[in-house]
PDB file of N, CA and C in Angstrom:
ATOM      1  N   UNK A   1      19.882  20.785  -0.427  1.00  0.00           N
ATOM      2  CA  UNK A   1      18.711  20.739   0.423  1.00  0.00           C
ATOM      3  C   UNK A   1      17.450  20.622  -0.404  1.00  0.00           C
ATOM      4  N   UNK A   2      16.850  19.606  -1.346  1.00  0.00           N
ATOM      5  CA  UNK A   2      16.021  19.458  -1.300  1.00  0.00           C
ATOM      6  C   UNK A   2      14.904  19.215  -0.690  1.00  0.00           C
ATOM      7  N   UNK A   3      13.519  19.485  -1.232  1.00  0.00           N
ATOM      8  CA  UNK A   3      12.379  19.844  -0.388  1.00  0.00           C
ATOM      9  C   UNK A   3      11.587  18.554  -0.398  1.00  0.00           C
ATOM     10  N   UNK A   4      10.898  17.710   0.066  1.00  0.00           N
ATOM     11  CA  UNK A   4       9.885  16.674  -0.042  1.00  0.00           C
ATOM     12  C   UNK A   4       8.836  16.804   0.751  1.00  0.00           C
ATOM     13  N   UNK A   5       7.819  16.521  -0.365  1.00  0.00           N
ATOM     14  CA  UNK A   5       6.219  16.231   1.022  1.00  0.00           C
ATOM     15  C   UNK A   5       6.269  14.906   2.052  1.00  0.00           C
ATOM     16  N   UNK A   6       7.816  13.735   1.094  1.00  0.00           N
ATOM     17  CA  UNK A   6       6.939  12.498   1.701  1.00  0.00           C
ATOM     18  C   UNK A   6       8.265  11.422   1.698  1.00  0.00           C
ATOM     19  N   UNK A   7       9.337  10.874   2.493  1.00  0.00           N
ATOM     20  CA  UNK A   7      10.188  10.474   1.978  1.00  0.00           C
ATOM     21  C   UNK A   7       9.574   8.913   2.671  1.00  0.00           C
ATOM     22  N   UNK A   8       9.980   7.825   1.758  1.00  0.00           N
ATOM     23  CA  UNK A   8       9.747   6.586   2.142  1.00  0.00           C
ATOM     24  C   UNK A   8      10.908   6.045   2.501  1.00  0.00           C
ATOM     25  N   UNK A   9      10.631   5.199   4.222  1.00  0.00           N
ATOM     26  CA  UNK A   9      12.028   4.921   4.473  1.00  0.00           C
ATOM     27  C   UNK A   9      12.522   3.886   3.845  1.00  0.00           C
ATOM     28  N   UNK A  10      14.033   3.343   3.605  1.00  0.00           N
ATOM     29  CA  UNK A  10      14.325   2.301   2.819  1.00  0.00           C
ATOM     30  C   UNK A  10      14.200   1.281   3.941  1.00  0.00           C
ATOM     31  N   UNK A  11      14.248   0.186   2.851  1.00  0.00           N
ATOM     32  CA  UNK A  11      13.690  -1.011   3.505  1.00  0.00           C
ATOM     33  C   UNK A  11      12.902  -2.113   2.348  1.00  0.00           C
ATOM     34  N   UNK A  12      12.150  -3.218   3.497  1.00  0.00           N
ATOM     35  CA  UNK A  12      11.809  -4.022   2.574  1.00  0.00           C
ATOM     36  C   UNK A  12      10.039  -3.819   2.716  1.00  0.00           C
ATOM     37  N   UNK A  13       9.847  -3.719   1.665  1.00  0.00           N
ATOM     38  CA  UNK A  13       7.979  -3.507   1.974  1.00  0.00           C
ATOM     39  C   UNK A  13       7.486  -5.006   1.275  1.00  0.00           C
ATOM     40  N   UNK A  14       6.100  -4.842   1.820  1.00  0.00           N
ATOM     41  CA  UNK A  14       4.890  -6.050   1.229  1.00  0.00           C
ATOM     42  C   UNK A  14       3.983  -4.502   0.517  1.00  0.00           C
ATOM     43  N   UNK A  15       4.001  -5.049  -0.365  1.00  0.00           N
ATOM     44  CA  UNK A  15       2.805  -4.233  -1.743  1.00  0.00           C
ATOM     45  C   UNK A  15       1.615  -5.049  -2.236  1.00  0.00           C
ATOM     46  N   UNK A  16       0.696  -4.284  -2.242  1.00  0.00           N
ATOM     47  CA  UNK A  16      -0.561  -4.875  -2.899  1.00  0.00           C
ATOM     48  C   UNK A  16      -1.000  -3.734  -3.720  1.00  0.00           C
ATOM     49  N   UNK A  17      -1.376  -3.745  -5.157  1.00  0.00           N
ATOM     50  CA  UNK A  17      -1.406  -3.222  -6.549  1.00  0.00           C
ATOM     51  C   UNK A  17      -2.758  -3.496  -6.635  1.00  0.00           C
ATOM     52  N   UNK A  18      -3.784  -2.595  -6.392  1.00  0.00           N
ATOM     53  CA  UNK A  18      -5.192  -3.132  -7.588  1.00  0.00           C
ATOM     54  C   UNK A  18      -5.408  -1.819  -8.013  1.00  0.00           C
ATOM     55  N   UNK A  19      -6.907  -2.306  -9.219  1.00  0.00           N
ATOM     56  CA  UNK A  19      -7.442  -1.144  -9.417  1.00  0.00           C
ATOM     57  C   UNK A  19      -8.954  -1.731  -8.719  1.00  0.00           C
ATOM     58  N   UNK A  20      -9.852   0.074  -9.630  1.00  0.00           N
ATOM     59  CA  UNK A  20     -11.634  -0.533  -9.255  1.00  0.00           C
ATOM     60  C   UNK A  20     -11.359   0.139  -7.885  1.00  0.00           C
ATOM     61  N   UNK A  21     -12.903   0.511  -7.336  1.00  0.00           N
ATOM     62  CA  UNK A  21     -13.114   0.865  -5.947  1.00  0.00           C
ATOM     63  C   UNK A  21     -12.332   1.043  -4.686  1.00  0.00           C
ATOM     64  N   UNK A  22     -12.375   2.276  -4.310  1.00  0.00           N
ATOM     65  CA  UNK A  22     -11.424   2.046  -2.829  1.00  0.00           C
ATOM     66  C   UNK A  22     -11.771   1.048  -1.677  1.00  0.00           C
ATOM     67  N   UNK A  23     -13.151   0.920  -2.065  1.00  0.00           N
ATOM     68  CA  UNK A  23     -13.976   0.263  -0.550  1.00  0.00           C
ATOM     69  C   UNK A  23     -13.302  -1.363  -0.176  1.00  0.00           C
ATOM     70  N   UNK A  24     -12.169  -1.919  -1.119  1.00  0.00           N
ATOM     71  CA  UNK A  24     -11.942  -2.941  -1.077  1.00  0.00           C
ATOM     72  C   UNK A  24     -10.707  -3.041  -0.082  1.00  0.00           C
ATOM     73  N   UNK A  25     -10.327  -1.511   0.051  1.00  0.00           N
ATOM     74  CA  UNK A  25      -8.686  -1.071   0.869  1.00  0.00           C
ATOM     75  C   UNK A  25      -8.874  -1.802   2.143  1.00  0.00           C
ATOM     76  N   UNK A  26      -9.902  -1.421   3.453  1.00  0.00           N
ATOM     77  CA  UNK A  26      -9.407  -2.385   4.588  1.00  0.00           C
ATOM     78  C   UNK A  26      -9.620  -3.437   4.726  1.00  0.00           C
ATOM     79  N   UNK A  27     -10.211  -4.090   3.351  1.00  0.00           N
ATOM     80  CA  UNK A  27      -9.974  -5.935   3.344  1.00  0.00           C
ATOM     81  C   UNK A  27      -8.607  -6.227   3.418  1.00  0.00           C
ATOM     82  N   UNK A  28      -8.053  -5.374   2.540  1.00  0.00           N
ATOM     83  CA  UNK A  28      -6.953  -5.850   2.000  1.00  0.00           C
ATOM     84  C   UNK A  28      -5.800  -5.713   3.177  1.00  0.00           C
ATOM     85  N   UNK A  29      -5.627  -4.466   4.184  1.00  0.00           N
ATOM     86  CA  UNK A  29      -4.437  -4.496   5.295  1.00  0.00           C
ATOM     87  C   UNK A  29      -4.702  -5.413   5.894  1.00  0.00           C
ATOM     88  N   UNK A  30      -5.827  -6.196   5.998  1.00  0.00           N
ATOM     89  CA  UNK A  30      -5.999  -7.418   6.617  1.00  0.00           C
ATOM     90  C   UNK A  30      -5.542  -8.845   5.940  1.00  0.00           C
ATOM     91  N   UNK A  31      -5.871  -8.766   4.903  1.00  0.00           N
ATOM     92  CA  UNK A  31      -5.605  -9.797   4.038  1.00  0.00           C
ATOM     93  C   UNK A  31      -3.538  -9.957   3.929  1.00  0.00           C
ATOM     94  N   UNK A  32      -3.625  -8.444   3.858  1.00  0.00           N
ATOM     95  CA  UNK A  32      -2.147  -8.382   4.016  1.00  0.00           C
ATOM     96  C   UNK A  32      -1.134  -8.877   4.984  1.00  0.00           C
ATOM     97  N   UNK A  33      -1.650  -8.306   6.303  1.00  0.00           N
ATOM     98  CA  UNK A  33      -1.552  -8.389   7.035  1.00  0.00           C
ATOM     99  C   UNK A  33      -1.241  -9.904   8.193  1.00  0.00           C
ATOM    100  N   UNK A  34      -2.148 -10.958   7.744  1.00  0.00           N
ATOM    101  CA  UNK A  34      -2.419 -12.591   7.592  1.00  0.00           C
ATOM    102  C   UNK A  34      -1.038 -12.840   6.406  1.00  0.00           C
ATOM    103  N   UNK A  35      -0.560 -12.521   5.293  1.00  0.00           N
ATOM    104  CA  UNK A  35       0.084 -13.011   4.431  1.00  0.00           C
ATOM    105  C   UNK A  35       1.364 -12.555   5.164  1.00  0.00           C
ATOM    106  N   UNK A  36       1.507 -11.606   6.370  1.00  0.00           N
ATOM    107  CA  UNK A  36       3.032 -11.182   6.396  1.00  0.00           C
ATOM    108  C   UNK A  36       3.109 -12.078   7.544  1.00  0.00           C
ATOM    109  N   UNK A  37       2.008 -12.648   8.112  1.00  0.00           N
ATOM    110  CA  UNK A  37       2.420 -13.504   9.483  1.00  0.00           C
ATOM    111  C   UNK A  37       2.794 -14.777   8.685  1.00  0.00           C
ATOM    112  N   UNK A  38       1.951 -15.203   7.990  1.00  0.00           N
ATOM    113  CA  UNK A  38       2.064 -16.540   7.671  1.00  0.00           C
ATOM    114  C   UNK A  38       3.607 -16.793   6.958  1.00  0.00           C
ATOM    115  N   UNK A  39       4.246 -15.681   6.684  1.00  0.00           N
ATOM    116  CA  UNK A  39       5.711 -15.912   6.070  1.00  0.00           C
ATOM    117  C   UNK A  39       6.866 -15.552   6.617  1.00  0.00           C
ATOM    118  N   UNK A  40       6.392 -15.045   8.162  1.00  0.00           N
ATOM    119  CA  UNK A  40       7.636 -14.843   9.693  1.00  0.00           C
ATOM    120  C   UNK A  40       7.565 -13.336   9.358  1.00  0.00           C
ATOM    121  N   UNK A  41       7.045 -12.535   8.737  1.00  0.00           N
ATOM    122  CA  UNK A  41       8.106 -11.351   8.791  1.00  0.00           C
ATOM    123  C   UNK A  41       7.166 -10.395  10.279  1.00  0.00           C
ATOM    124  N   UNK A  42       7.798  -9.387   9.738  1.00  0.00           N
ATOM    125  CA  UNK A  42       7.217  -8.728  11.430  1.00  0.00           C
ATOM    126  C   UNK A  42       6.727  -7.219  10.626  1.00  0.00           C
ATOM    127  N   UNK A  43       5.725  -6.438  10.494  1.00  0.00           N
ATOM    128  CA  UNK A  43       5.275  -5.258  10.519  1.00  0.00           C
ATOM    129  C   UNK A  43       5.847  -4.005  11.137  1.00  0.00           C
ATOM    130  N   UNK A  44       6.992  -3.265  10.621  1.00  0.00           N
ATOM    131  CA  UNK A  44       7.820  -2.424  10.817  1.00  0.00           C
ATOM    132  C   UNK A  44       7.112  -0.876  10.992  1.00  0.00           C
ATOM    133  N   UNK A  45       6.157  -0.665  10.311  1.00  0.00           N
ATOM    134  CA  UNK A  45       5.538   0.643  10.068  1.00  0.00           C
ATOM    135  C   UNK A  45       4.183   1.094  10.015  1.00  0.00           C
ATOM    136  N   UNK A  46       3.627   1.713   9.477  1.00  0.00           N
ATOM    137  CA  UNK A  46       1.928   2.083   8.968  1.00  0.00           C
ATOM    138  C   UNK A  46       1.971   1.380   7.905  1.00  0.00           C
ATOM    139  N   UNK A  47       0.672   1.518   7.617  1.00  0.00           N
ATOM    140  CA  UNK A  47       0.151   0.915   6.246  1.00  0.00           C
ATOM    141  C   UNK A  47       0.188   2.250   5.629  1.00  0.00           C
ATOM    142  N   UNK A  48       0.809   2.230   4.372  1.00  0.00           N
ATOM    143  CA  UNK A  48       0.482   3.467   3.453  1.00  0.00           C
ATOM    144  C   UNK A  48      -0.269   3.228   2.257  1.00  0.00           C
ATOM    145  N   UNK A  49      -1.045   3.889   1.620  1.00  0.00           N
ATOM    146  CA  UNK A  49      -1.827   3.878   0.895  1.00  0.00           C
ATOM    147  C   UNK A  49      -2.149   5.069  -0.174  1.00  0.00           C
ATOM    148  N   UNK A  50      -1.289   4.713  -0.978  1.00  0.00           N
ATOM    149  CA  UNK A  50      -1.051   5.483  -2.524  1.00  0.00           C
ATOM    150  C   UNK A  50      -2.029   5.710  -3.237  1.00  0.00           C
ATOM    151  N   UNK A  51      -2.699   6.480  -4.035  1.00  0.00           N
ATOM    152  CA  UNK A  51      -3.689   6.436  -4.916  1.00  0.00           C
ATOM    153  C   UNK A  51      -3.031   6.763  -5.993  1.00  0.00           C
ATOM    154  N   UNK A  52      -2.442   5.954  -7.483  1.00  0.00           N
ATOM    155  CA  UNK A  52      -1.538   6.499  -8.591  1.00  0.00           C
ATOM    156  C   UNK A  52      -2.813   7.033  -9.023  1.00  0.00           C
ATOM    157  N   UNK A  53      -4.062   6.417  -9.577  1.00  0.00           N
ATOM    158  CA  UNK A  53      -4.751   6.958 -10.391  1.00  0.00           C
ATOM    159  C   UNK A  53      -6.351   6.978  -9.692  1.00  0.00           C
ATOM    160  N   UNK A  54      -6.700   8.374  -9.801  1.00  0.00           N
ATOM    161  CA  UNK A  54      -7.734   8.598  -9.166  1.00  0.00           C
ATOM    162  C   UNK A  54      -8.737   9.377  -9.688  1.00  0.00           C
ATOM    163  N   UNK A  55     -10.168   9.795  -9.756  1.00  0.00           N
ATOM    164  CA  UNK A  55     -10.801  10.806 -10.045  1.00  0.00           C
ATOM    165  C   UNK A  55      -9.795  11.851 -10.392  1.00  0.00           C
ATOM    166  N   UNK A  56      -8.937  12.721 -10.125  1.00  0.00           N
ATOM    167  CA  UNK A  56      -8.184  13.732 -10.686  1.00  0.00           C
ATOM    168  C   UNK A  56      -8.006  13.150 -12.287  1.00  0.00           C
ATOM    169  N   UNK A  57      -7.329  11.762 -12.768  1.00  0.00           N
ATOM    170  CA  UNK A  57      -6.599  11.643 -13.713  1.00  0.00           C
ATOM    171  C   UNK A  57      -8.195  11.048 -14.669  1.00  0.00           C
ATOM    172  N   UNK A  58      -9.032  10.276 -13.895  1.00  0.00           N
ATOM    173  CA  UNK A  58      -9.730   9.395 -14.942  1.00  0.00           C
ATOM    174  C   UNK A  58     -11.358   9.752 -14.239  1.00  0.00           C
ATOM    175  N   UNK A  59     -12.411   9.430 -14.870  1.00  0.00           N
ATOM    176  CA  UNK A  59     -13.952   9.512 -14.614  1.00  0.00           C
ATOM    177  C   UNK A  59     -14.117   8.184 -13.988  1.00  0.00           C
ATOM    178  N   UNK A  60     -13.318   7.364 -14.986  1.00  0.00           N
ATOM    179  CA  UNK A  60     -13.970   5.840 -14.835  1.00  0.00           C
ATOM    180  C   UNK A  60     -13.205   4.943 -13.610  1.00  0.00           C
ATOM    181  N   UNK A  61     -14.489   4.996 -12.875  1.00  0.00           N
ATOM    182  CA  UNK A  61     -13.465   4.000 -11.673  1.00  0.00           C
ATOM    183  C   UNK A  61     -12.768   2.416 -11.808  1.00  0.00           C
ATOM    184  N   UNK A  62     -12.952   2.014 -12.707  1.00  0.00           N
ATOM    185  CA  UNK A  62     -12.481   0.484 -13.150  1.00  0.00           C
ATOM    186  C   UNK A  62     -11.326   1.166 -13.760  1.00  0.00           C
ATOM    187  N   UNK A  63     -10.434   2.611 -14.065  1.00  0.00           N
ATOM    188  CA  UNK A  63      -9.215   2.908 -13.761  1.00  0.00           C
ATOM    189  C   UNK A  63      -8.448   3.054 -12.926  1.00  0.00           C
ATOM    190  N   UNK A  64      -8.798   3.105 -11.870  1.00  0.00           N
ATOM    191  CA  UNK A  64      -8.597   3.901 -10.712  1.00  0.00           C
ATOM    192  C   UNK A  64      -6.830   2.583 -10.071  1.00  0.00           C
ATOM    193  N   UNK A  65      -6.712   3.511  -9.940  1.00  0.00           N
ATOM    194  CA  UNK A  65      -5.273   2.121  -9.271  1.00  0.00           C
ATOM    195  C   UNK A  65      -4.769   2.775  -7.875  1.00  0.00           C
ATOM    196  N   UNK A  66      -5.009   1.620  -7.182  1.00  0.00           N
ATOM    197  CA  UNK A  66      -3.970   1.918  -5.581  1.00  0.00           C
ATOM    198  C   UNK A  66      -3.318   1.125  -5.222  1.00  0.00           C
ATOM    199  N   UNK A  67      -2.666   1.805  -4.288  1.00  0.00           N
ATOM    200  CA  UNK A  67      -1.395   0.581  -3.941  1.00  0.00           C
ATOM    201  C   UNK A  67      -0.855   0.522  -2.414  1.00  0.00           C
ATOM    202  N   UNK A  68      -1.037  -0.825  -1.286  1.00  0.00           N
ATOM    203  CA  UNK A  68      -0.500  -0.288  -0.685  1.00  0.00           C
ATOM    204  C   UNK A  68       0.437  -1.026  -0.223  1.00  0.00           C
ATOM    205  N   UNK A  69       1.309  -0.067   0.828  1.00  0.00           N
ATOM    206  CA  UNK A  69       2.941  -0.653   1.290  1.00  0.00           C
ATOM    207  C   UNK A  69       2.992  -0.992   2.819  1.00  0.00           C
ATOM    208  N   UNK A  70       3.306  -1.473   3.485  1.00  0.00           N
ATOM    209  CA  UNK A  70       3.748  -1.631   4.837  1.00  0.00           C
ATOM    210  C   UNK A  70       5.342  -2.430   4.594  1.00  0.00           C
ATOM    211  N   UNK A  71       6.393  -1.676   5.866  1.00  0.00           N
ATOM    212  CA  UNK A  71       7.393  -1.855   5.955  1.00  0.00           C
ATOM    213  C   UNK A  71       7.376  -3.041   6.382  1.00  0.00           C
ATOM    214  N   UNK A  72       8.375  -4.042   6.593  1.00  0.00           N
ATOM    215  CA  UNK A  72       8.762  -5.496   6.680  1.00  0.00           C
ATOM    216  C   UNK A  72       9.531  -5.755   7.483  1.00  0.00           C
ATOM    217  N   UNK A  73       9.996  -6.632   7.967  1.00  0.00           N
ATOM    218  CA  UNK A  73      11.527  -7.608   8.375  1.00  0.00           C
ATOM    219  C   UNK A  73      10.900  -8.840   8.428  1.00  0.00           C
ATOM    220  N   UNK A  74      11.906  -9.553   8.387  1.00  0.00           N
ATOM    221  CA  UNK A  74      12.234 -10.894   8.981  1.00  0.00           C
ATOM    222  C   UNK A  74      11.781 -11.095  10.728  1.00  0.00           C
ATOM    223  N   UNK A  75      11.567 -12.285  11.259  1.00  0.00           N
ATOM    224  CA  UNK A  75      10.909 -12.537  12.496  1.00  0.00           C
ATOM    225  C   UNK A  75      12.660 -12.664  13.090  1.00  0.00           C
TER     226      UNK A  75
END
């Protein structure tokens, strides 16, 4: 019986990786979002949105890295 804050279901996700500023995040579920239509698949889940590296780890925001996932299928 292990314990978790957060289990991700399996499956197939669309990922987008940057660093630099958060303020660029709801361009991007959109931008994303346009790239999963234009290739049939269908939007299975939420958008999740990871922060690996953030103010906790670094000062400098041109470190900063996020990432985000939304679940997938096929149309």
């Amino acid at each position: 019986e292990e314990k978790h804050d957060f289990i991700l279901d399996e499956g197939m996700y669309c990922t987008y990786t940057y660093s630099g500023e958060y303020d660029r995040t709801n361009q991007l579920f959109y931008k994303m979002k346009d790239w999963i239509q234009e290739h049939n698949y269908k939007i299975e889940g939420p958008f999740l949105e990871f922060l690996l590296i953030d103010i906790h780890e670094t000062k400098k925001v041109e470190e900063y890295i996020t990432s985000i996932h939304v679940k997938i299928k096929p149309k």
